[in-house]
Protein backbone atom coordinates (compact mmCIF):
# COMPACT_ATOMS: atom_id res chain seq x y z
CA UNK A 1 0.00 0.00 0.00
CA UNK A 2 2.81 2.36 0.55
CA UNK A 3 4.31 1.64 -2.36
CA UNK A 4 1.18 2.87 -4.20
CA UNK A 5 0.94 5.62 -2.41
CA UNK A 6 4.40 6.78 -3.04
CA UNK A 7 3.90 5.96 -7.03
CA UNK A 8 0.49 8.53 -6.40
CA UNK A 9 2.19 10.83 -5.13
CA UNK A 10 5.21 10.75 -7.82
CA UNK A 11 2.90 10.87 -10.81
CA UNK A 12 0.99 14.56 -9.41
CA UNK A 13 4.99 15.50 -9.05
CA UNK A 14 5.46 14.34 -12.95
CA UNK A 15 2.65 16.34 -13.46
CA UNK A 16 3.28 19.58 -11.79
CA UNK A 17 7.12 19.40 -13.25
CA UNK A 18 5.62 19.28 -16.61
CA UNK A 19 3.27 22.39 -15.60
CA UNK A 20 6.66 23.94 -14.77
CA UNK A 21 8.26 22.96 -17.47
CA UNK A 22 5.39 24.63 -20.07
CA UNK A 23 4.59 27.69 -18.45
CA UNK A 24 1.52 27.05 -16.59
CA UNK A 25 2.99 28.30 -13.03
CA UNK A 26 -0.64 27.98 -11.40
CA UNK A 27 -1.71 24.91 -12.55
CA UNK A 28 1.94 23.48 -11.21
CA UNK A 29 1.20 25.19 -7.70
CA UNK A 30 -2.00 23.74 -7.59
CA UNK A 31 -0.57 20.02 -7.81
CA UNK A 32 2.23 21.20 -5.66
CA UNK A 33 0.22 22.38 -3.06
CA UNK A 34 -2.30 18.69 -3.23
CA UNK A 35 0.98 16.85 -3.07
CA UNK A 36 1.81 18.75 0.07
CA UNK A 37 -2.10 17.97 1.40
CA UNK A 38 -2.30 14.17 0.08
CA UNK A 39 0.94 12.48 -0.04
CA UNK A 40 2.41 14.03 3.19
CA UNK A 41 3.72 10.79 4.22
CA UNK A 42 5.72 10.11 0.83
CA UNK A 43 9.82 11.94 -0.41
CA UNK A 44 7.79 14.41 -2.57
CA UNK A 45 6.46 17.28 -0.08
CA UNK A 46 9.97 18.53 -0.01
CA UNK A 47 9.79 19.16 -3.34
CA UNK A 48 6.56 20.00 -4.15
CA UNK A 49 6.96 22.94 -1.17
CA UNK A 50 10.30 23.96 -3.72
CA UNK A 51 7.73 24.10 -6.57
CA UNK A 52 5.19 25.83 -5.41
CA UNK A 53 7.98 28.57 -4.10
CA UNK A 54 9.25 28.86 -7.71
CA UNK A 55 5.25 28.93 -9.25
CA UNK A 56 4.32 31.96 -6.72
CA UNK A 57 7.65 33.61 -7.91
CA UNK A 58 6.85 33.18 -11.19
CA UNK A 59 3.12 34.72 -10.90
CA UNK A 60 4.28 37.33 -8.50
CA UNK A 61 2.29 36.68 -5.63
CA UNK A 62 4.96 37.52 -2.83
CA UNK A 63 3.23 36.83 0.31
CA UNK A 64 2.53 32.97 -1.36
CA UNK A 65 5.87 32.68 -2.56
CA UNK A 66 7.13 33.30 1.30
CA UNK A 67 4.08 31.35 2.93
CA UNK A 68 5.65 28.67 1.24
CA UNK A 69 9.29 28.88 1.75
CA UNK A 70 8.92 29.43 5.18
CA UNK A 71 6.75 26.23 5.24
CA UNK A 72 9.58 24.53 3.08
CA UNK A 73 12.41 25.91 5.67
CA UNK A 74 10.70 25.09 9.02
CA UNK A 75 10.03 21.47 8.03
CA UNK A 76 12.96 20.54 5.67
CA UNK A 77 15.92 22.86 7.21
CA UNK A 78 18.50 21.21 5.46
CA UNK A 79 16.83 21.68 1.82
CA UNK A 80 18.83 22.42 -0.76
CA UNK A 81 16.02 23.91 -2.54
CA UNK A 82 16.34 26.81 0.57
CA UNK A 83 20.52 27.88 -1.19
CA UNK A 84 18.94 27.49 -4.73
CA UNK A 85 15.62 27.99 -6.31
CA UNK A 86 14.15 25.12 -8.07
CA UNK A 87 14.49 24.93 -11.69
CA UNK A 88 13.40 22.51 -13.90
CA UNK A 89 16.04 19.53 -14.28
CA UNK A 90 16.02 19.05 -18.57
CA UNK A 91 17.38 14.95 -18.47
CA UNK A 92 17.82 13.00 -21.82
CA UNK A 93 15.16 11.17 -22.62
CA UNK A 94 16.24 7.32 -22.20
CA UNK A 95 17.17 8.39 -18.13
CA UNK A 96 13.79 6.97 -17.44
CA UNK A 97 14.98 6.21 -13.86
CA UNK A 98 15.66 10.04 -11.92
């Protein structure tokens, strides 16, 4: 069951990279932020907290943007994502397995 979970929660992460990836900052946020809500338990709220930072940049909504960072830093002090902004990883397409 945890294992399902965890392959849940990676696909809304696929997802909201790819919103990242084209442009569509709000949609991205918007998985982000149900990534954060429903897969708590799984290695992608780190991440998705990173995402959402860079989305809220990206539309210009300030207080958002630092709502979320200073989620990100309380519960994941030793982030990298709190040195360096998140940015969207381009990988060749046969590394199937990042």
């Amino acid at each position: 069951m945890i294992r399902l979970v965890d392959a849940l929660g990676g696909n809304e992460m696929h997802v909201a990279r790819y919103y990242m990836k084209r442009g569509a900052y709000l949609a991205a946020a918007n998985r982000a932020q149900g990534v954060v809500k429903d897969y708590a338990n799984t290695k992608y709220p780190e991440e998705a907290l990173a995402i959402m930072v860079a989305a809220y940049d990206k539309l210009q909504l300030p207080q958002l943007r630092d709502d979320a960072r200073r989620v990100l830093a309380l519960n994941y002090p030793q982030s990298q994502y709190l040195s360096k902004s998140w940015t969207v990883e381009e990988m060749p397409w046969w590394k199937l397995w990042k």
